[in-house]
Protein backbone atom coordinates (compact mmCIF):
# COMPACT_ATOMS: atom_id res chain seq x y z
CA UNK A 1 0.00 0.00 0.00
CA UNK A 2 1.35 3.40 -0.68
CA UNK A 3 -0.57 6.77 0.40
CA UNK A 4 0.05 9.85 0.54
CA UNK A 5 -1.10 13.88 0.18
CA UNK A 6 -1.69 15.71 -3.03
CA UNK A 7 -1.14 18.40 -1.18
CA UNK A 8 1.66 17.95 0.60
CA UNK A 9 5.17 19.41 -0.50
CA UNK A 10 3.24 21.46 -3.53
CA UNK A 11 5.79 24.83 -3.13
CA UNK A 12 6.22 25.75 -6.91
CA UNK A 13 10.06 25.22 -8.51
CA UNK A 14 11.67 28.45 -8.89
CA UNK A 15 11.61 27.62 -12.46
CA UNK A 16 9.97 24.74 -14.74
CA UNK A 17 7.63 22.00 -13.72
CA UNK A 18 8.48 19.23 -11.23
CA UNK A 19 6.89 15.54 -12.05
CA UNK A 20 6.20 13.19 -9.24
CA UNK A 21 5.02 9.48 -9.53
CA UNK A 22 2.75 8.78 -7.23
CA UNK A 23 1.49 5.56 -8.63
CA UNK A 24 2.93 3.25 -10.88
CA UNK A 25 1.35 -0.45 -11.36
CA UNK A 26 1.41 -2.32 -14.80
CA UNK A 27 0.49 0.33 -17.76
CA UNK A 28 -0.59 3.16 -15.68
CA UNK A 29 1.18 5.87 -14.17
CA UNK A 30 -0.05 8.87 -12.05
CA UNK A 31 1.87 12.04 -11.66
CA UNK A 32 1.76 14.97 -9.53
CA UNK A 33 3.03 18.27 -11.42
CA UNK A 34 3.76 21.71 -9.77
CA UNK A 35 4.32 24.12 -12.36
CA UNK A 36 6.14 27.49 -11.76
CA UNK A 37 5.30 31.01 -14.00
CA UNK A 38 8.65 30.49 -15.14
CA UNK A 39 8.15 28.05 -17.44
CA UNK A 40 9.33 27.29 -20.79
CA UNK A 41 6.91 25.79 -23.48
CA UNK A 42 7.99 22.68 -24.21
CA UNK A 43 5.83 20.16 -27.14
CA UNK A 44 5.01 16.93 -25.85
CA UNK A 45 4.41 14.05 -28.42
CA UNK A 46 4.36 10.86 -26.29
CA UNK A 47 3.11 7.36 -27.36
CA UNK A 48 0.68 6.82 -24.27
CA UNK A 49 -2.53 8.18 -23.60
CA UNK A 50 -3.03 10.94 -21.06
CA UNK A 51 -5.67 12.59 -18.59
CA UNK A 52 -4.39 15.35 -17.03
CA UNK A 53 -6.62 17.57 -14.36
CA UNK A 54 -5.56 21.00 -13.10
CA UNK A 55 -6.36 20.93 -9.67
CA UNK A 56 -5.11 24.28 -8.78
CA UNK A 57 -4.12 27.44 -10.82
CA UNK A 58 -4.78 28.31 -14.56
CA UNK A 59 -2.65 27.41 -17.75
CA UNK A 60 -2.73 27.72 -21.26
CA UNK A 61 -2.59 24.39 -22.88
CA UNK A 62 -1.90 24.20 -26.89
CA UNK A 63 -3.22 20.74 -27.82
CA UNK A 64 -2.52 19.88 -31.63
CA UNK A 65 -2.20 24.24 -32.51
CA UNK A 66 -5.26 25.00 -30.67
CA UNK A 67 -5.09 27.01 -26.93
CA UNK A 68 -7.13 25.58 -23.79
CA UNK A 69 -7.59 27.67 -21.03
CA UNK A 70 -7.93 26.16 -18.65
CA UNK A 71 -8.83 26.71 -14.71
CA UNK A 72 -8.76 24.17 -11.32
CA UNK A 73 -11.15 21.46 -12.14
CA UNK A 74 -10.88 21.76 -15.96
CA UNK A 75 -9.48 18.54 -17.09
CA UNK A 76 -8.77 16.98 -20.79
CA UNK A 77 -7.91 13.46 -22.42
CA UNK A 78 -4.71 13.32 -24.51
CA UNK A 79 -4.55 10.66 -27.03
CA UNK A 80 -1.13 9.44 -27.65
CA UNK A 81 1.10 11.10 -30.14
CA UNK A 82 -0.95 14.58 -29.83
CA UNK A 83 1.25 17.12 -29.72
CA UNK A 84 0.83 19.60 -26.68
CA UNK A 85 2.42 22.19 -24.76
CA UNK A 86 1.86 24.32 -21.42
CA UNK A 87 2.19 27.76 -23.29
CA UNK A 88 1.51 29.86 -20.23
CA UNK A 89 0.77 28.76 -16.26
CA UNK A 90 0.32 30.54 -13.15
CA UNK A 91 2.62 30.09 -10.05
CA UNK A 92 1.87 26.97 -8.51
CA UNK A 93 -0.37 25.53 -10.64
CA UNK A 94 -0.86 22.19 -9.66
CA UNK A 95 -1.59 19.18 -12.21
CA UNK A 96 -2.58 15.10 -11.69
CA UNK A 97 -1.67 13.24 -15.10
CA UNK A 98 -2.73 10.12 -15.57
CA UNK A 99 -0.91 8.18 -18.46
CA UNK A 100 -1.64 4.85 -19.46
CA UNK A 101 1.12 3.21 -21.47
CA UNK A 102 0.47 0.83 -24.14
CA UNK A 103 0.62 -2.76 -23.51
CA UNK A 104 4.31 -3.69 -24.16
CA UNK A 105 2.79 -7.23 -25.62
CA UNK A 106 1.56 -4.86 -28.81
């Protein structure tokens, strides 16, 4: 058993994102993100799926050329090899991601 506290430890980076695994069993993965203003766009093309909430803060997320804004609560599925990119985020925003790999049998 492992538990924890979203919460917990959520003081932004002074620059960048930081990723935390807080689960990891067979294809899925869940990650905590803290995101600071400073932050430089960077495009994401990875080949899992993706479900990613913003639990606290706002960002601007460009999926496939087209801005999100989103706000705490908003939350969007990310099919794998969509391109995306956090174009603009508040201090401290605070993310859960859930990815679920593909089977490595296929």
């Amino acid at each position: 058993m492992k538990a924890g506290n979203l919460y917990e430890g959520i003081a932004p980076p002074a620059a960048g994102e930081r990723f935390e695994t807080l689960l990891q069993h067979r294809q899925l993965v869940v990650e905590r993100i803290v995101s600071s203003k400073d932050t430089t766009p960077i495009e994401y093309v990875q080949t899992q799926d993706e479900w990613v909430l913003l639990v606290q803060g706002s960002a601007t997320l460009d999926v496939a050329g087209v801005p999100h804004l989103l706000h705490a609560g908003d939350h969007l599925f990310l099919p794998a090899r969509t391109p995306h990119t956090v174009s603009a985020v508040s201090d401290g925003a605070l993310w859960l991601a859930v990815h679920l790999h593909p089977d490595a049998k296929t």
